[in-house]
Protein backbone atom coordinates (compact mmCIF):
# COMPACT_ATOMS: atom_id res chain seq x y z
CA UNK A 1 -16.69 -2.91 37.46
CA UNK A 2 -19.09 -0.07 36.24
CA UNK A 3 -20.59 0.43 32.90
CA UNK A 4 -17.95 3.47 32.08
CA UNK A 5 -15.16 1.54 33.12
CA UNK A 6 -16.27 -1.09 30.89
CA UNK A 7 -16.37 1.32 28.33
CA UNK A 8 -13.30 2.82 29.70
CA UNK A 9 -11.65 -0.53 28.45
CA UNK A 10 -12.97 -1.38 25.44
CA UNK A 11 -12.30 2.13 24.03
CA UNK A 12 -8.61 1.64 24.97
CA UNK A 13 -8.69 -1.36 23.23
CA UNK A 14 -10.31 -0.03 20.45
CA UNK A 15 -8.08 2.87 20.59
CA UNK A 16 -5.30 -0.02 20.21
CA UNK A 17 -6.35 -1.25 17.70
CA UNK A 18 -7.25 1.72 15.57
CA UNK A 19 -3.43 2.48 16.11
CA UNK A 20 -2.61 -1.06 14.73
CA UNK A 21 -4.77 -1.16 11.64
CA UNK A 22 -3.41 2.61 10.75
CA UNK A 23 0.10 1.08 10.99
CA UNK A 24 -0.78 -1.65 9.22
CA UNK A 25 -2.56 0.89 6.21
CA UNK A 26 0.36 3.07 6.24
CA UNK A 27 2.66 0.03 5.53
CA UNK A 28 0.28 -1.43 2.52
CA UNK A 29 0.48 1.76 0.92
CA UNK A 30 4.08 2.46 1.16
CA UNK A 31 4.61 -1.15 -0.30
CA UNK A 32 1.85 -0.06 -3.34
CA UNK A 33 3.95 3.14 -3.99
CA UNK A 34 6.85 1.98 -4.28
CA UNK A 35 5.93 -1.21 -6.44
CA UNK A 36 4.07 2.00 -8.66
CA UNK A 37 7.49 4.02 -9.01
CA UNK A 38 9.39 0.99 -10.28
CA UNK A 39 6.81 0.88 -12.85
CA UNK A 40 7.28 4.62 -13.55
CA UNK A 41 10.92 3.90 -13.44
CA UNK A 42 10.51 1.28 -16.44
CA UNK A 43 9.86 4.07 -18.56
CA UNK A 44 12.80 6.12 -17.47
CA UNK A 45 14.83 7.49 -20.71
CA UNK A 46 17.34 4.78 -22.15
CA UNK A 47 20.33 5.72 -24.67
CA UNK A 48 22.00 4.32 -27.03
CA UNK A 49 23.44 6.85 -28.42
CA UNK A 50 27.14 6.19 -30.02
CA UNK A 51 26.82 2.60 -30.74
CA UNK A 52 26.66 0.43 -33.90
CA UNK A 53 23.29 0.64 -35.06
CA UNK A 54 23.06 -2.63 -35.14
CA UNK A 55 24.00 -3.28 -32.02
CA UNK A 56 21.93 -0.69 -30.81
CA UNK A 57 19.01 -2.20 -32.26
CA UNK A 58 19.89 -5.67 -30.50
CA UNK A 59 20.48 -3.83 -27.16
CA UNK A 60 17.05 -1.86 -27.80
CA UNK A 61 14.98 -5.09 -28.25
CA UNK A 62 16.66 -7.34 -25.48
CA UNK A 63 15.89 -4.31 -23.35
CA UNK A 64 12.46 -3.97 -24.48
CA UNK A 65 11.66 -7.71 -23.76
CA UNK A 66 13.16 -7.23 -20.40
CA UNK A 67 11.01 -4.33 -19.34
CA UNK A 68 8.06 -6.28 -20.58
CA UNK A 69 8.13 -8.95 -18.79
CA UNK A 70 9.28 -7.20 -15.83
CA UNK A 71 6.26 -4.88 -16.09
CA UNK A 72 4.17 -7.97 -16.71
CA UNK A 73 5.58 -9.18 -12.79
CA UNK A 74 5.35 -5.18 -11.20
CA UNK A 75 1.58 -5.16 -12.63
CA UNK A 76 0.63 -8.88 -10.80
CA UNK A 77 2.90 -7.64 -7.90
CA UNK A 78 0.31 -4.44 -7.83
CA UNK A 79 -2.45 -6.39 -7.97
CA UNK A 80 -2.27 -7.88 -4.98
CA UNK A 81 -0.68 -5.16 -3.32
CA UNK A 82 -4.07 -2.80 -4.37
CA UNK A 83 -6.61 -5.57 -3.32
CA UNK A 84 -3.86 -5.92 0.02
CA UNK A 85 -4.33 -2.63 0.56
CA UNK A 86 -8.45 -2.42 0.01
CA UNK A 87 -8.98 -4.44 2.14
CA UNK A 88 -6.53 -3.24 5.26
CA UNK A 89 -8.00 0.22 4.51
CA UNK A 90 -12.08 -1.42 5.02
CA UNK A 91 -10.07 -2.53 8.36
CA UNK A 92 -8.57 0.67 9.36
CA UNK A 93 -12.44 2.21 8.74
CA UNK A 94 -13.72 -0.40 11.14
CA UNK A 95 -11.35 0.28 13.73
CA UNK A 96 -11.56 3.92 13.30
CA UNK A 97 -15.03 4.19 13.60
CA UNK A 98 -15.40 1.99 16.11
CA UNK A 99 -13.11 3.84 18.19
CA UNK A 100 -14.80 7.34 17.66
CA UNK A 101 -18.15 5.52 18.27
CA UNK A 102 -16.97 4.49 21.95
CA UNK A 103 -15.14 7.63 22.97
CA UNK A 104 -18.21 9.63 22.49
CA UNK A 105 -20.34 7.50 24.50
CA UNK A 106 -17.32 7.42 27.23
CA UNK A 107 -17.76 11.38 26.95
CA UNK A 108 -21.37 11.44 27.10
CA UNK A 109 -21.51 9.09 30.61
């Protein structure tokens, strides 16, 4: 086998897995922005408009506890979706530039 089919290879396998690591990018964020609209969705409008004021009050603070702790679990669910997501984008770089690197010196032989 000659050096450019050698290089032939690997840059289909790089190609490969420049493919994958995109995928796998596109995927992390999609999980991250959707995680970030349910916190955007937390602070959606709430009514309580026609009730007892009393019982609006009660409804108003079980509510409020509720979206606290549930932002408390979106926020640690974002966390490690953002350092998930870091850290398949470094990947994605690699894989990119690796894969630009060896097409141009399959073009230049």
């Amino acid at each position: 086998m000659t050096d450019l089919a050698r290089l032939r290879k690997l840059q289909q396998i790089a190609d490969l897995l420049k493919d994958r690591d995109l995928t796998r990018l596109g995927q992390a964020s999609a999980r991250k922005m959707q995680t970030e609209a349910q916190l955007i969705a937390l602070d959606g409008a709430f009514s309580v408009q026609g009730l007892d004021p009393v019982v609006a009050g009660q409804i108003i603070d079980r509510f409020g506890l509720w979206t606290t702790q549930r932002r408390i679990s979106l926020n640690q669910q974002l966390a490690r979706e953002t350092a998930a997501w870091i850290e398949t984008k470094a990947q994605a770089q690699r894989s990119f530039g690796r894969a630009e690197v060896l097409g141009k010196l399959v073009k230049r032989l």
